[in-house]
Protein backbone atom coordinates (compact mmCIF):
# COMPACT_ATOMS: atom_id res chain seq x y z
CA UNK A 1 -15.23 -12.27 -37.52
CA UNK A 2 -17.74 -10.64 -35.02
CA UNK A 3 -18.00 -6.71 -34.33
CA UNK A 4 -15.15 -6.51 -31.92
CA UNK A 5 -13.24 -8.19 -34.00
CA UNK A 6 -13.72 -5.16 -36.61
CA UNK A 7 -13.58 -2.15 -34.56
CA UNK A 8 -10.19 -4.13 -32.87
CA UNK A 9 -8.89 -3.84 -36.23
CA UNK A 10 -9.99 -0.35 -37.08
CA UNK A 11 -8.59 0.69 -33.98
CA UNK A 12 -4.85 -0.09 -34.55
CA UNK A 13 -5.25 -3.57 -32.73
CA UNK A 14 -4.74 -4.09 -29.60
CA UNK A 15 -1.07 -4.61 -27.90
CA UNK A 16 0.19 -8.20 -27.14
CA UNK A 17 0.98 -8.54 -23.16
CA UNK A 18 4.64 -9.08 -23.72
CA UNK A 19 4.63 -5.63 -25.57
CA UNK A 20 2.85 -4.34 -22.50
CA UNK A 21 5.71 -5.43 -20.15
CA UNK A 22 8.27 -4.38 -22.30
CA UNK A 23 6.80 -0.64 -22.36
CA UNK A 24 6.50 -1.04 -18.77
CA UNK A 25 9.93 -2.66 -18.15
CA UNK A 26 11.05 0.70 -20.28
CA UNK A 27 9.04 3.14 -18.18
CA UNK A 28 10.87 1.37 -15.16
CA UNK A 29 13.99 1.93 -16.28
CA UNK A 30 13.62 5.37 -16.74
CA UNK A 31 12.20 6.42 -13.49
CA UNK A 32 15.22 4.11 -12.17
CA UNK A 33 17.69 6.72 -14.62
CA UNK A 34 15.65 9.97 -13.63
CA UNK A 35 15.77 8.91 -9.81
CA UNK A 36 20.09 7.74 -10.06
CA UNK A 37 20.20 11.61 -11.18
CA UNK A 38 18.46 12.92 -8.41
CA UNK A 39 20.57 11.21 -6.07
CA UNK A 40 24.09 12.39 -7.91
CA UNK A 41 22.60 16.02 -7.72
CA UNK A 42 21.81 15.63 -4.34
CA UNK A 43 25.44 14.04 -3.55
CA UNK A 44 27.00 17.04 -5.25
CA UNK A 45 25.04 19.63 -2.98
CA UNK A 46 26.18 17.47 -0.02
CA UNK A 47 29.65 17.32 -1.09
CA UNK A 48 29.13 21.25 -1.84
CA UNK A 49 28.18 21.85 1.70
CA UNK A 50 30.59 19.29 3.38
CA UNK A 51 33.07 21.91 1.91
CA UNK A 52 31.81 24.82 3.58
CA UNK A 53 32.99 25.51 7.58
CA UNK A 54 30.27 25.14 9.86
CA UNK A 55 29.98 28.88 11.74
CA UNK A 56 28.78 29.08 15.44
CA UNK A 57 25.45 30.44 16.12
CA UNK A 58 25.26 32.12 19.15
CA UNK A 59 22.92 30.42 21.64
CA UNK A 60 20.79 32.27 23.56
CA UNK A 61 22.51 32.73 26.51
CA UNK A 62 25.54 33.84 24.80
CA UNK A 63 22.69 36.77 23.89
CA UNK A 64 21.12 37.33 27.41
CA UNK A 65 24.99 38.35 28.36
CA UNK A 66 25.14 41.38 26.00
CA UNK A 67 22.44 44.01 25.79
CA UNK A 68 20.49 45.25 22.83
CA UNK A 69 21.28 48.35 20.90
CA UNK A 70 18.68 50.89 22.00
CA UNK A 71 16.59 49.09 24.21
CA UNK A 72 19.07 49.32 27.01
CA UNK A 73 17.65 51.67 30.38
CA UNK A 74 13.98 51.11 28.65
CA UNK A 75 11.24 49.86 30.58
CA UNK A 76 8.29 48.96 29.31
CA UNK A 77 4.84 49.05 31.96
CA UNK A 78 1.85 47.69 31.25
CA UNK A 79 -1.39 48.72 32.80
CA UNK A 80 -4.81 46.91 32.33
CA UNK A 81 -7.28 49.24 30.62
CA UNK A 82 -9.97 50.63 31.66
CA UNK A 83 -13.46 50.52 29.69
């Protein structure tokens, strides 16, 4: 038995590669679980909002057409300055 040998076992040891892949493989799956959540939340909201009526927003034309309150008669000049 050489030095690595000793501070290997002193250490705990050091995991086989098919323990490796099987922490990994578990790691996997539970991104794969936390993501398949995500998406059902997000499938919910969108169900949620498929519910709701959609309103019309007035475009801006449908604006130009009806004056503001209390800018209406105002005009505004604008002079250069002078320095």
């Amino acid at each position: 038995m050489d030095i690595n040998d000793s501070e290997t076992e002193s250490a705990g040891g050091i995991e086989p590669a098919s323990d490796l892949s099987e922490i990994a493989a578990q790691c996997a799956a539970s991104n794969l679980l936390d993501f398949a959540a995500q998406l059902a939340g997000l499938a919910e909201d969108l169900k949620a909002l498929a519910a709701r009526p959609i309103e019309p927003v007035p475009t801006l034309t449908e604006a130009d057409d009806q004056p503001e309150a209390g800018f209406s008669g105002v005009t505004l000049k604008i002079e250069p300055s002078r320095q």
